[in-house]
C-alpha atoms as a PDB file:
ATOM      1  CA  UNK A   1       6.349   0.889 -19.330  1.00  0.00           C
ATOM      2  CA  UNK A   2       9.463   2.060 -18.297  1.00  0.00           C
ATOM      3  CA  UNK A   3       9.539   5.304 -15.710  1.00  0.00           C
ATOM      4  CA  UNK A   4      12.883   7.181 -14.278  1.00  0.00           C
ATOM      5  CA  UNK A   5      12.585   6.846 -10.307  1.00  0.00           C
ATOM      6  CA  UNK A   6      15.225   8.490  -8.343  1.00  0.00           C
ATOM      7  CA  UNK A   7      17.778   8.411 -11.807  1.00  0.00           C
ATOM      8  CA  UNK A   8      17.477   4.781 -12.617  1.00  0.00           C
ATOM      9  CA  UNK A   9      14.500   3.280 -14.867  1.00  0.00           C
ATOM     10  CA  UNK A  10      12.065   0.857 -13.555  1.00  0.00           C
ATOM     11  CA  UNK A  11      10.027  -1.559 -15.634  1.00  0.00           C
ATOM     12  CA  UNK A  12       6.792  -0.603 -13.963  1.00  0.00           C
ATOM     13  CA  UNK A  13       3.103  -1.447 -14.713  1.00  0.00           C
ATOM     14  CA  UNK A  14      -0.161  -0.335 -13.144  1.00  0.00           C
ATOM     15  CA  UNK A  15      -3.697  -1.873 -13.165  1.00  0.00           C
ATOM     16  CA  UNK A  16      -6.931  -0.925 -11.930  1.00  0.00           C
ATOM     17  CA  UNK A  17      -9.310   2.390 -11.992  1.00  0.00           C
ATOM     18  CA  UNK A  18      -7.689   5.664 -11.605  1.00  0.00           C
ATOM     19  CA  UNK A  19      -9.813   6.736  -9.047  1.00  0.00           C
ATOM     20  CA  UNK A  20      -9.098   4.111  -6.787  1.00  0.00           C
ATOM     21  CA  UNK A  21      -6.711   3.897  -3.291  1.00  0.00           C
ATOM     22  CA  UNK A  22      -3.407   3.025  -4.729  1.00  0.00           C
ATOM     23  CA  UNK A  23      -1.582  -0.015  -3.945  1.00  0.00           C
ATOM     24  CA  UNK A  24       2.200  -0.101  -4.421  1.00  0.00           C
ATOM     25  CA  UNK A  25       3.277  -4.227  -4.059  1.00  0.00           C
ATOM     26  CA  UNK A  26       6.993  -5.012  -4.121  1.00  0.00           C
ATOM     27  CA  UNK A  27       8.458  -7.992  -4.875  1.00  0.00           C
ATOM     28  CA  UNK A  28      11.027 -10.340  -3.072  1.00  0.00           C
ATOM     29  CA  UNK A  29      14.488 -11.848  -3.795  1.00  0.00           C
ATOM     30  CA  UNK A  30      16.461  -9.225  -5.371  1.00  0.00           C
ATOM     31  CA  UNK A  31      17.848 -10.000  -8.317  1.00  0.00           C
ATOM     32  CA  UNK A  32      15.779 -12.950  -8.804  1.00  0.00           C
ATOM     33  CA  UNK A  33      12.121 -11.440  -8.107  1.00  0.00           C
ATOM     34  CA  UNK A  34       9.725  -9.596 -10.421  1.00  0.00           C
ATOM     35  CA  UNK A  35       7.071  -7.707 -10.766  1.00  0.00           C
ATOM     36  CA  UNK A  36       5.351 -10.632 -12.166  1.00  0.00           C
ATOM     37  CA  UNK A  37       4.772 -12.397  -8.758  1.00  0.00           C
ATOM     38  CA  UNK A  38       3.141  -9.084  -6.928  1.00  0.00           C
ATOM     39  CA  UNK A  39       1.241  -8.736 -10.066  1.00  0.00           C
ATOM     40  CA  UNK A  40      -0.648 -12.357 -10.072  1.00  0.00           C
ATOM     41  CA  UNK A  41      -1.215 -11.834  -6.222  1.00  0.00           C
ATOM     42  CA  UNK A  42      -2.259  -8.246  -5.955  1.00  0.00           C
ATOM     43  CA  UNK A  43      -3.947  -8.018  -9.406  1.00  0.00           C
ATOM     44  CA  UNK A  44      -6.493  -9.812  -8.010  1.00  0.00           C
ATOM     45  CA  UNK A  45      -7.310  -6.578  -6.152  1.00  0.00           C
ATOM     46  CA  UNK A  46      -7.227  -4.757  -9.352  1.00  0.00           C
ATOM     47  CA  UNK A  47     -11.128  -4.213  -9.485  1.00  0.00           C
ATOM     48  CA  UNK A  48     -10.866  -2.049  -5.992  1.00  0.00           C
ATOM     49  CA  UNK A  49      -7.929  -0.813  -5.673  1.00  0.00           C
ATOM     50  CA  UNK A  50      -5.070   1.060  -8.148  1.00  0.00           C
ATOM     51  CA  UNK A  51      -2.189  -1.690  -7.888  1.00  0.00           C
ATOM     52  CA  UNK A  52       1.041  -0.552  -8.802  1.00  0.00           C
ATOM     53  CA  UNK A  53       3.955  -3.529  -9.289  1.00  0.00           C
ATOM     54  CA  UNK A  54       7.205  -2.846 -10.948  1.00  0.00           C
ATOM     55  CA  UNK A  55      11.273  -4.666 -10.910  1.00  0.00           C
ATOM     56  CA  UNK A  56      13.220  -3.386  -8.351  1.00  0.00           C
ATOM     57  CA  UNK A  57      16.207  -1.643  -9.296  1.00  0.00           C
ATOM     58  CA  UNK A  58      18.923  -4.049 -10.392  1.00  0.00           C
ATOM     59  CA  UNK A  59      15.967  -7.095 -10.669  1.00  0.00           C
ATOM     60  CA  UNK A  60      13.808  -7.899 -13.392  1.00  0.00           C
ATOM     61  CA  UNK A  61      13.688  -5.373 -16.300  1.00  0.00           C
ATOM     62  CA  UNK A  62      15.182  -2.570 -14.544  1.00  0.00           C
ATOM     63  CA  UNK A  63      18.444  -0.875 -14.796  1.00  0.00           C
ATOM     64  CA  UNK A  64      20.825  -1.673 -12.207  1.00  0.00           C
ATOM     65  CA  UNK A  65      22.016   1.949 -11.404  1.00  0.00           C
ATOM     66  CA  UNK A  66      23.387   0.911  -7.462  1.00  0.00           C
ATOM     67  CA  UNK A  67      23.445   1.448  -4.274  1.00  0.00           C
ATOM     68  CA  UNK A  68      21.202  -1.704  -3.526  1.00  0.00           C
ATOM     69  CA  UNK A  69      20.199  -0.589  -0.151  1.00  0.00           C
ATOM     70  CA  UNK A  70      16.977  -0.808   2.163  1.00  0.00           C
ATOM     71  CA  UNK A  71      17.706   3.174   2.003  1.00  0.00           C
ATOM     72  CA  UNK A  72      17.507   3.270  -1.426  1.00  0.00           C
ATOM     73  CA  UNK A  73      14.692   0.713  -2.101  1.00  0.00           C
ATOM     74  CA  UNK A  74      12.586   2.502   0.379  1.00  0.00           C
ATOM     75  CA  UNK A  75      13.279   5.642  -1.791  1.00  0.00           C
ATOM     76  CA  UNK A  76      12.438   4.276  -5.058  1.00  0.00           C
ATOM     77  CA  UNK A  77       9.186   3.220  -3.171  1.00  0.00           C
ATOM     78  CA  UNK A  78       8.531   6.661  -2.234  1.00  0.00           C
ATOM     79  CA  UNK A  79       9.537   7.994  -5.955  1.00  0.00           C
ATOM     80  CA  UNK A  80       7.033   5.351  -7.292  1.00  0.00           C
ATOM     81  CA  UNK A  81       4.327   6.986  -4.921  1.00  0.00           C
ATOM     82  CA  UNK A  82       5.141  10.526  -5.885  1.00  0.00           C
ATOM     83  CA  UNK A  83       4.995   9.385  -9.496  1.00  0.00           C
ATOM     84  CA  UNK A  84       1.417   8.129  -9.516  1.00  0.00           C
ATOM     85  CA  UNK A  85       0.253  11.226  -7.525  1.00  0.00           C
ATOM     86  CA  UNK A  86      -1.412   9.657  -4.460  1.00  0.00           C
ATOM     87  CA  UNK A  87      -0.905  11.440  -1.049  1.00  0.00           C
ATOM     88  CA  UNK A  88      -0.644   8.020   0.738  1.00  0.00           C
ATOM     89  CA  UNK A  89      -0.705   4.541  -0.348  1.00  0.00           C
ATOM     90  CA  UNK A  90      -1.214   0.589   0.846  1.00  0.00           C
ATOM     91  CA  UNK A  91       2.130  -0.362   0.606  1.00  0.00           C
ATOM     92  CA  UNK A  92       2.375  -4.492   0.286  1.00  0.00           C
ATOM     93  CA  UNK A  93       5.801  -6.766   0.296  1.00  0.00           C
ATOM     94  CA  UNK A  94       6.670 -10.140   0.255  1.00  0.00           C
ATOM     95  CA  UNK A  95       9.656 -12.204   1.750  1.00  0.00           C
ATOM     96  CA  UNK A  96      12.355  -9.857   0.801  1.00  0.00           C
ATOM     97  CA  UNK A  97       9.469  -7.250  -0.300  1.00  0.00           C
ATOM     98  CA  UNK A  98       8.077  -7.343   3.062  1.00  0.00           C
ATOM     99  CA  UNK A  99      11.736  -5.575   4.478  1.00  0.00           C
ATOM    100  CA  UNK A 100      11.135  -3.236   2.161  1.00  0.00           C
ATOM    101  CA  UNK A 101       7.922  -2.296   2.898  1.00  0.00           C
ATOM    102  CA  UNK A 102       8.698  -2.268   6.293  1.00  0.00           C
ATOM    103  CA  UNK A 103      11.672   0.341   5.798  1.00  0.00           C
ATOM    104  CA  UNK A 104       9.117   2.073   4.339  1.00  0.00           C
ATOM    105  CA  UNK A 105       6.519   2.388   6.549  1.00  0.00           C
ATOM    106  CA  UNK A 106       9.220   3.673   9.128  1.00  0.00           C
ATOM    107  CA  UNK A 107      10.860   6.519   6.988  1.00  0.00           C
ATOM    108  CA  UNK A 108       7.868   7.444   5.435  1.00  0.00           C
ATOM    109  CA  UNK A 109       4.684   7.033   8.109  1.00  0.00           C
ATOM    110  CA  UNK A 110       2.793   9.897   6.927  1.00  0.00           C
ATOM    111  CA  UNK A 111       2.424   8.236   3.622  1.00  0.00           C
ATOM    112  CA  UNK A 112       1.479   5.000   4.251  1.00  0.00           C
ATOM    113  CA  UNK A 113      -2.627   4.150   5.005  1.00  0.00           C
ATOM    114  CA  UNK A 114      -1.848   0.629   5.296  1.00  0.00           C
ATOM    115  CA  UNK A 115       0.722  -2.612   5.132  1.00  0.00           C
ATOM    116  CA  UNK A 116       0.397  -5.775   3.875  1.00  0.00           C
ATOM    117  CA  UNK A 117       3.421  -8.267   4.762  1.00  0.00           C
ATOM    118  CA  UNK A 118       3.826 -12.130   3.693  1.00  0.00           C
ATOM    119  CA  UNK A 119       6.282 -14.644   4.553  1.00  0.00           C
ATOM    120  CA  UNK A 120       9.053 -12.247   5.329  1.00  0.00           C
ATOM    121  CA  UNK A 121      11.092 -10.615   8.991  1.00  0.00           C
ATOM    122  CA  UNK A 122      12.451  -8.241  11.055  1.00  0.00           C
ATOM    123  CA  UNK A 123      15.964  -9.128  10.703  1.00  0.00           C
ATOM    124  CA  UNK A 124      18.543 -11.566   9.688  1.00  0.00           C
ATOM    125  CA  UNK A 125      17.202 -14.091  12.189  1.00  0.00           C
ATOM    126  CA  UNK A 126      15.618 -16.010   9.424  1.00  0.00           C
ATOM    127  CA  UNK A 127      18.757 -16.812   7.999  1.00  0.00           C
ATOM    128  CA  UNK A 128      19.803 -18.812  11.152  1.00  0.00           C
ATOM    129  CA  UNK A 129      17.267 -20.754  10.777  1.00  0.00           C
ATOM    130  CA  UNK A 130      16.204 -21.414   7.094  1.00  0.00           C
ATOM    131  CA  UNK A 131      19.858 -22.600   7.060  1.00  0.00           C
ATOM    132  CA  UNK A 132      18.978 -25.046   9.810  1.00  0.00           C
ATOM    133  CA  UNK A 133      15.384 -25.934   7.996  1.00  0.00           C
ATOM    134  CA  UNK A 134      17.434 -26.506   4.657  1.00  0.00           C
ATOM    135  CA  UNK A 135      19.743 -28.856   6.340  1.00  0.00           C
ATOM    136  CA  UNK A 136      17.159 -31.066   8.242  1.00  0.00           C
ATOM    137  CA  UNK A 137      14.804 -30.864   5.473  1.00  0.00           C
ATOM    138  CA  UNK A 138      13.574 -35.018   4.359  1.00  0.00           C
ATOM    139  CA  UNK A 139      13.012 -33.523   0.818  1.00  0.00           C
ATOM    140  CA  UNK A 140      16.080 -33.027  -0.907  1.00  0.00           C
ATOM    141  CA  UNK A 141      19.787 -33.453  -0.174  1.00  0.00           C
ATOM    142  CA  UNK A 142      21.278 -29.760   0.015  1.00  0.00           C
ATOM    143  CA  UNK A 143      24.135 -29.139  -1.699  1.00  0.00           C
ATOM    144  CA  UNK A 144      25.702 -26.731   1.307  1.00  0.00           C
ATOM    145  CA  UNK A 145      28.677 -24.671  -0.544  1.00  0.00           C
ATOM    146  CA  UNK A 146      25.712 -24.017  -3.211  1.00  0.00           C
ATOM    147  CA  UNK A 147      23.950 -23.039  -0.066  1.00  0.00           C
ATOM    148  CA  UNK A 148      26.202 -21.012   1.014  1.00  0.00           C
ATOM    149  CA  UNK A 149      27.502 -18.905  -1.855  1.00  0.00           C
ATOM    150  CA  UNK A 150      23.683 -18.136  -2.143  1.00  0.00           C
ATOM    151  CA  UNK A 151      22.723 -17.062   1.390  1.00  0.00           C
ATOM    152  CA  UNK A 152      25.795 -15.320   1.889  1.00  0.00           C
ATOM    153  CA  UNK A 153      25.695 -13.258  -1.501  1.00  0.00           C
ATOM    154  CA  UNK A 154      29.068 -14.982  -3.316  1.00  0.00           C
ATOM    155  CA  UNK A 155      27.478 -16.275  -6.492  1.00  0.00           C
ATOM    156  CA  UNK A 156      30.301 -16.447  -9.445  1.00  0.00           C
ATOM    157  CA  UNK A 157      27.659 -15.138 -12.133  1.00  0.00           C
ATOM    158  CA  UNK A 158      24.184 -15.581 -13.670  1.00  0.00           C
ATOM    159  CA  UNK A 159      24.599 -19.366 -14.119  1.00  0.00           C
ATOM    160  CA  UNK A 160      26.063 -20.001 -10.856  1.00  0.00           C
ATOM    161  CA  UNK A 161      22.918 -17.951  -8.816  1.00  0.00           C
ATOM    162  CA  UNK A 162      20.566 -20.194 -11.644  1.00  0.00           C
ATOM    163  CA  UNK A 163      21.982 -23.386 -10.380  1.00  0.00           C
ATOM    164  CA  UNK A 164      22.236 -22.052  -6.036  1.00  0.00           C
ATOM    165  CA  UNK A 165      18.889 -20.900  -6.886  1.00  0.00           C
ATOM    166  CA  UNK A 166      17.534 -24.815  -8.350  1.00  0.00           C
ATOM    167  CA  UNK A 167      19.431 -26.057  -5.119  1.00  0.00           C
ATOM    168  CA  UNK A 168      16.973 -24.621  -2.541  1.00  0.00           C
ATOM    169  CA  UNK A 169      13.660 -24.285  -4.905  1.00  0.00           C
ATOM    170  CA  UNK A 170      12.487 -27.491  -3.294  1.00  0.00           C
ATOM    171  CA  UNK A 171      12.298 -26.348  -0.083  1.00  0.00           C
ATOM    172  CA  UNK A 172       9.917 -23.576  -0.597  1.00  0.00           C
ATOM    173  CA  UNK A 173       6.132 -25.233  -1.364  1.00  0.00           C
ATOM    174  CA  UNK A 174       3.849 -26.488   0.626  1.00  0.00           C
ATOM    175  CA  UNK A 175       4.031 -29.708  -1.776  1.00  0.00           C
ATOM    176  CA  UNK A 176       7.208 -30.626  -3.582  1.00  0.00           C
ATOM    177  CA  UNK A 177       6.594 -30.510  -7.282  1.00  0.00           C
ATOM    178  CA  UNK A 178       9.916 -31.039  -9.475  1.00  0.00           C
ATOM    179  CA  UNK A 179       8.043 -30.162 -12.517  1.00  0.00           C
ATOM    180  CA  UNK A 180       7.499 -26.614 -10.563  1.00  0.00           C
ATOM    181  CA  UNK A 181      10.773 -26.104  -9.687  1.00  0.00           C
ATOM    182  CA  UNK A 182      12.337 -26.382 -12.948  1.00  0.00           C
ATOM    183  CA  UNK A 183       9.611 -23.949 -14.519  1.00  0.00           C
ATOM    184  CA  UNK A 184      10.031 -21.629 -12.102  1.00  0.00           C
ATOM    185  CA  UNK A 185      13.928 -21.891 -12.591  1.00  0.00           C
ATOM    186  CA  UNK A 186      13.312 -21.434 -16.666  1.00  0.00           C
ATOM    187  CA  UNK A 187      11.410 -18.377 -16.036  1.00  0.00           C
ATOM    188  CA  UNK A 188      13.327 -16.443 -13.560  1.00  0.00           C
ATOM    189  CA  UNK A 189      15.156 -13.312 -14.410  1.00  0.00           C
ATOM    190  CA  UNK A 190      18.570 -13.250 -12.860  1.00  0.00           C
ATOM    191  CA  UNK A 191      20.746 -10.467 -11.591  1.00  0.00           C
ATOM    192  CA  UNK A 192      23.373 -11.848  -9.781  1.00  0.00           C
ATOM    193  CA  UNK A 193      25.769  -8.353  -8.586  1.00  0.00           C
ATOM    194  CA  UNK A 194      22.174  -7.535  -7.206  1.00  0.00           C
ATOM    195  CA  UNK A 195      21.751 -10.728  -5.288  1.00  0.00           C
ATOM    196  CA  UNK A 196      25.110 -10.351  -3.755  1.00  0.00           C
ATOM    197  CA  UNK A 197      24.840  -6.931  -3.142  1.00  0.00           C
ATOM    198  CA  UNK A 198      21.848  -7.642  -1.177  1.00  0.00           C
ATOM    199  CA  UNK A 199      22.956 -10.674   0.613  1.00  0.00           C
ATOM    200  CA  UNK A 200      26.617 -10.340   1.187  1.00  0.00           C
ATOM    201  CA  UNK A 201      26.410  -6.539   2.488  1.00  0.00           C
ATOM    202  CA  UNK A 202      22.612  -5.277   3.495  1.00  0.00           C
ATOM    203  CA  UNK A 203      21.626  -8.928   5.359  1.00  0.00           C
ATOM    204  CA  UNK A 204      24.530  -9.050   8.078  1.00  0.00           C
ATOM    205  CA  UNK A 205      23.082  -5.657   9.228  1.00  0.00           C
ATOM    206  CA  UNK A 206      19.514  -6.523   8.938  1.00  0.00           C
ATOM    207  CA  UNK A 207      17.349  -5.512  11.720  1.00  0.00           C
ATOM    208  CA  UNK A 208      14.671  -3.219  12.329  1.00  0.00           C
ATOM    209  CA  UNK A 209      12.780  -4.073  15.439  1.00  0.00           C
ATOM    210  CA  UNK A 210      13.286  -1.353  17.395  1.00  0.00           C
ATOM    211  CA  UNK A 211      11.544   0.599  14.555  1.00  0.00           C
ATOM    212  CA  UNK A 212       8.515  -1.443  14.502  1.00  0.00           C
ATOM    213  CA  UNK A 213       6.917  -0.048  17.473  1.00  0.00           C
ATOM    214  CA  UNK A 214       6.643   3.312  15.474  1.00  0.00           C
ATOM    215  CA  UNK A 215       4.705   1.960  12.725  1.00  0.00           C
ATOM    216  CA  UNK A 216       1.669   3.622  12.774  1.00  0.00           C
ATOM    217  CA  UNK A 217      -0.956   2.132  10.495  1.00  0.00           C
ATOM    218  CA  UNK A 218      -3.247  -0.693  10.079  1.00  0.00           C
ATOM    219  CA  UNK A 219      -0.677  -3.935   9.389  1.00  0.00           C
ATOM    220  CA  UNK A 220      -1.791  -7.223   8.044  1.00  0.00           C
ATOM    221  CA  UNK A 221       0.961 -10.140   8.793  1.00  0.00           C
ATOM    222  CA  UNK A 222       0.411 -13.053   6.717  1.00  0.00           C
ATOM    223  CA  UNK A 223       2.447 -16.669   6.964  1.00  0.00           C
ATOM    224  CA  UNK A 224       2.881 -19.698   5.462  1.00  0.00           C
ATOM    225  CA  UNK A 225       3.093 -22.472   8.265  1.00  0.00           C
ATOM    226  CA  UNK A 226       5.546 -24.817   6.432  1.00  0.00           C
ATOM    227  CA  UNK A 227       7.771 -21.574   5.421  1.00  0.00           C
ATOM    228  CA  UNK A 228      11.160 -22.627   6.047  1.00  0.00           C
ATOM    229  CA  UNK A 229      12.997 -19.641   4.726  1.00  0.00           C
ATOM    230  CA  UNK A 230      11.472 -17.017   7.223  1.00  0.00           C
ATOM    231  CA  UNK A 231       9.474 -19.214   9.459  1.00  0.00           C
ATOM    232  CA  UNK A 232       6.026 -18.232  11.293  1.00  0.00           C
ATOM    233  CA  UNK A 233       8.444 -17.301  14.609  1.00  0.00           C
ATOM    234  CA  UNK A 234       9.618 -14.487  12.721  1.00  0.00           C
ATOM    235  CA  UNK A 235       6.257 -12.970  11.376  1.00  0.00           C
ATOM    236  CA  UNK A 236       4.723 -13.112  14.842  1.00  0.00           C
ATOM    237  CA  UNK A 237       7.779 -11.191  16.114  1.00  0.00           C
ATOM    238  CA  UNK A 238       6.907  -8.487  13.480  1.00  0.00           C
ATOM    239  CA  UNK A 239       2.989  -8.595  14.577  1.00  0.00           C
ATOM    240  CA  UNK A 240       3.975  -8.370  18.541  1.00  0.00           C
ATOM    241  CA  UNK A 241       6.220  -5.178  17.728  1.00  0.00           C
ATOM    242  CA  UNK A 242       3.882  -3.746  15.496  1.00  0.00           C
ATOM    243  CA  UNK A 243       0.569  -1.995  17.367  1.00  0.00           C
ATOM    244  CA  UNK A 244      -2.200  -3.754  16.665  1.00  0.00           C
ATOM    245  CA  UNK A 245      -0.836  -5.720  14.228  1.00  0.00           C
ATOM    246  CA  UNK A 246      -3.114  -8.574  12.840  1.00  0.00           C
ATOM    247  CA  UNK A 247      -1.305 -11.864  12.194  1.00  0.00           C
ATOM    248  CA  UNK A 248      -2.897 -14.461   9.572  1.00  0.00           C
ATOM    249  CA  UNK A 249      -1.161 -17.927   9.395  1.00  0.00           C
ATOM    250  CA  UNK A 250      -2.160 -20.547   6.169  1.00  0.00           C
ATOM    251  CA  UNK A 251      -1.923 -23.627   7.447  1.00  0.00           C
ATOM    252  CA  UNK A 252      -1.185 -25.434   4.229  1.00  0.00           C
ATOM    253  CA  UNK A 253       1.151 -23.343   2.834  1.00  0.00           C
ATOM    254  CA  UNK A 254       4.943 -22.859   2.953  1.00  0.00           C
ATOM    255  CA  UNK A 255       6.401 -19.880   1.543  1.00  0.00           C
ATOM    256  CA  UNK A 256       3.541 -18.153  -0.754  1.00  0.00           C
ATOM    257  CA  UNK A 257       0.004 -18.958   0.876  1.00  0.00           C
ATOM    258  CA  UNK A 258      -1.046 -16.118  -2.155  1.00  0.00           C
ATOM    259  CA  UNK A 259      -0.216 -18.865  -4.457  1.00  0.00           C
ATOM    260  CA  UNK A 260      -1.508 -22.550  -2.442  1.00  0.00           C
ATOM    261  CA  UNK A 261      -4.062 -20.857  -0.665  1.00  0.00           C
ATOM    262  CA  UNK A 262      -4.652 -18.730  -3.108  1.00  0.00           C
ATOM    263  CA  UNK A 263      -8.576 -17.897  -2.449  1.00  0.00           C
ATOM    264  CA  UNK A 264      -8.178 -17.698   1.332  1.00  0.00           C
ATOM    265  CA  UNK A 265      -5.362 -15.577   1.078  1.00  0.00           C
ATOM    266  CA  UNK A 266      -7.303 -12.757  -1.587  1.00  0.00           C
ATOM    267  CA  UNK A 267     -10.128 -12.995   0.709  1.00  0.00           C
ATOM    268  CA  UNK A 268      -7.879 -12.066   3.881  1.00  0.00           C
ATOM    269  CA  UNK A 269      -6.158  -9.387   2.301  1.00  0.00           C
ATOM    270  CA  UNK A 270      -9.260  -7.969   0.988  1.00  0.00           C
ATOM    271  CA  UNK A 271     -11.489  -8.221   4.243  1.00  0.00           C
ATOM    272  CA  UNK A 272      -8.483  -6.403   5.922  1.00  0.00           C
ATOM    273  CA  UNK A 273      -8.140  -3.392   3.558  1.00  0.00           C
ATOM    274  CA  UNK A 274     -12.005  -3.234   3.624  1.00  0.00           C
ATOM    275  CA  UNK A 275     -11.556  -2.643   7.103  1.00  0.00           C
ATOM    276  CA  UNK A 276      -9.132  -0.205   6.807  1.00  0.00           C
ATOM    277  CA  UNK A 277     -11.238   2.063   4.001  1.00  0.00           C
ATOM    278  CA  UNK A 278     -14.235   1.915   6.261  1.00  0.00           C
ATOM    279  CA  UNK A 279     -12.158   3.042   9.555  1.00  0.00           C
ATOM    280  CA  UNK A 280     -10.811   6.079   7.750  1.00  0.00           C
ATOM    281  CA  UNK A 281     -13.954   7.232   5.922  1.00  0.00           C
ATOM    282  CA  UNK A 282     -15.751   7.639   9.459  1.00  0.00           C
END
């Protein structure tokens, strides 16, 4: 379905019982992510829990009515919430996702019951160091202007951010499957003004650790330990800023454990969250 949030429409779907605690799961990579990964992973919780997943504005499905801001993101997060009609939700994000969720949890605490984060950080550290990971990396030969033009947000058009976006693919799994790569590259929806947006003017300014400390409820951190493109350093910054933050690494994953550790990783979520409903119904 498609539902105005905030004067842009967002391609938006919901699954699970009415009744339940409502889970709003954002995606990563703007203008390149979907609803569709948030939707395998957190579906799973589907029989529990009220699990909202929709394309961020300018990604996916949506329209692409700017500004592409944390700001606004966080906002459209918020309009999502007031849409459905719950008084606070679990609020889950991954990679990119995860500084969303983040910026939400801090301008909206009273809100939020509880966060779920995977793979993602607390500022623009990562890129320092994905860029070093891409470079050293034994699996592929990186093309480094296609490297480039995608980490620092100057893709030419759709074709161009398809063929930056094959470039570093290989880098991302646990186990290097070409076959993988190229379906994942057939199936992706791109949105290249949002990518740049993103990456060219919202990265360079990236950083919210001094807002951590504020968060104030239950946090789940979880990490690949191959991930090169926000490595375990910078989740266990996020879980050392954030009060009693509980950190979760997969040991043989890289940059989705909810997809190669796929069991372990439902079953941590959903041990956590337990945890969480039976904390605030005493």
């Amino acid at each position: 379905m498609f539902v105005e949030i905030n004067g842009n429409k967002l391609a938006l779907e919901v699954l699970g019982p009415e009744d339940a605690p409502v889970l709003i799961a954002l995606h990563g990579a703007p203008g390149l992510g979907s609803r569709a990964e948030p939707r395998t992973s957190f579906g799973r919780l589907a029989d529990s829990y009220r699990v909202v997943v929709y394309d961020a504005r300018g990604s996916g499905e949506s329209e692409g009515n700017g500004p592409f801001t944390h700001e606004q993101w966080a906002a459209d997060v918020e309009g999502v919430r007031e849409w459905i009609g719950a008084e606070q939700v679990i609020v889950a994000g991954g990679s990119y996702g995860g500084f969303i969720a983040m910026e939400y949890a801090t301008r909206y605490p009273d809100r939020v019951r509880a966060m779920v984060l995977r793979d993602t950080s607390p500022d623009g550290q990562n890129e320092k160091l994905s860029r070093e990971n891409a470079l050293a990396s034994d699996r592929v030969k990186v093309d480094v202007e296609k490297l480039d033009r995608i980490d620092e947000g100057r893709v030419r058009d759709n074709d161009d951010l398809r063929d930056c976006w094959r470039e570093i693919l290989p880098l991302y799994d646990y186990e290097y499957n070409p076959q993988k790569v190229e379906r994942i590259v057939a199936t992706t929806p791109y949105r290249y003004e949002t990518h740049n947006y993103a990456f060219a003017h919202n990265i360079p300014n990236y950083d919210i650790k001094d807002r951590l400390p504020g968060v104030t409820c239950p946090t789940l951190v979880t990490v690949g330990r191959t991930d090169w493109i926000t490595p375990v350093s910078c989740s266990e910054t996020i879980a050392s800023l954030i009060p009693d933050a509980r950190l979760v690494v997969f040991e043989k994953s890289g940059h989705s454990p909810q997809i190669e550790e796929a069991e372990l990783w439902t079953q941590t979520v959903r041990e956590f969250l337990s945890e969480v409903e039976a904390k605030q119904a005493t």
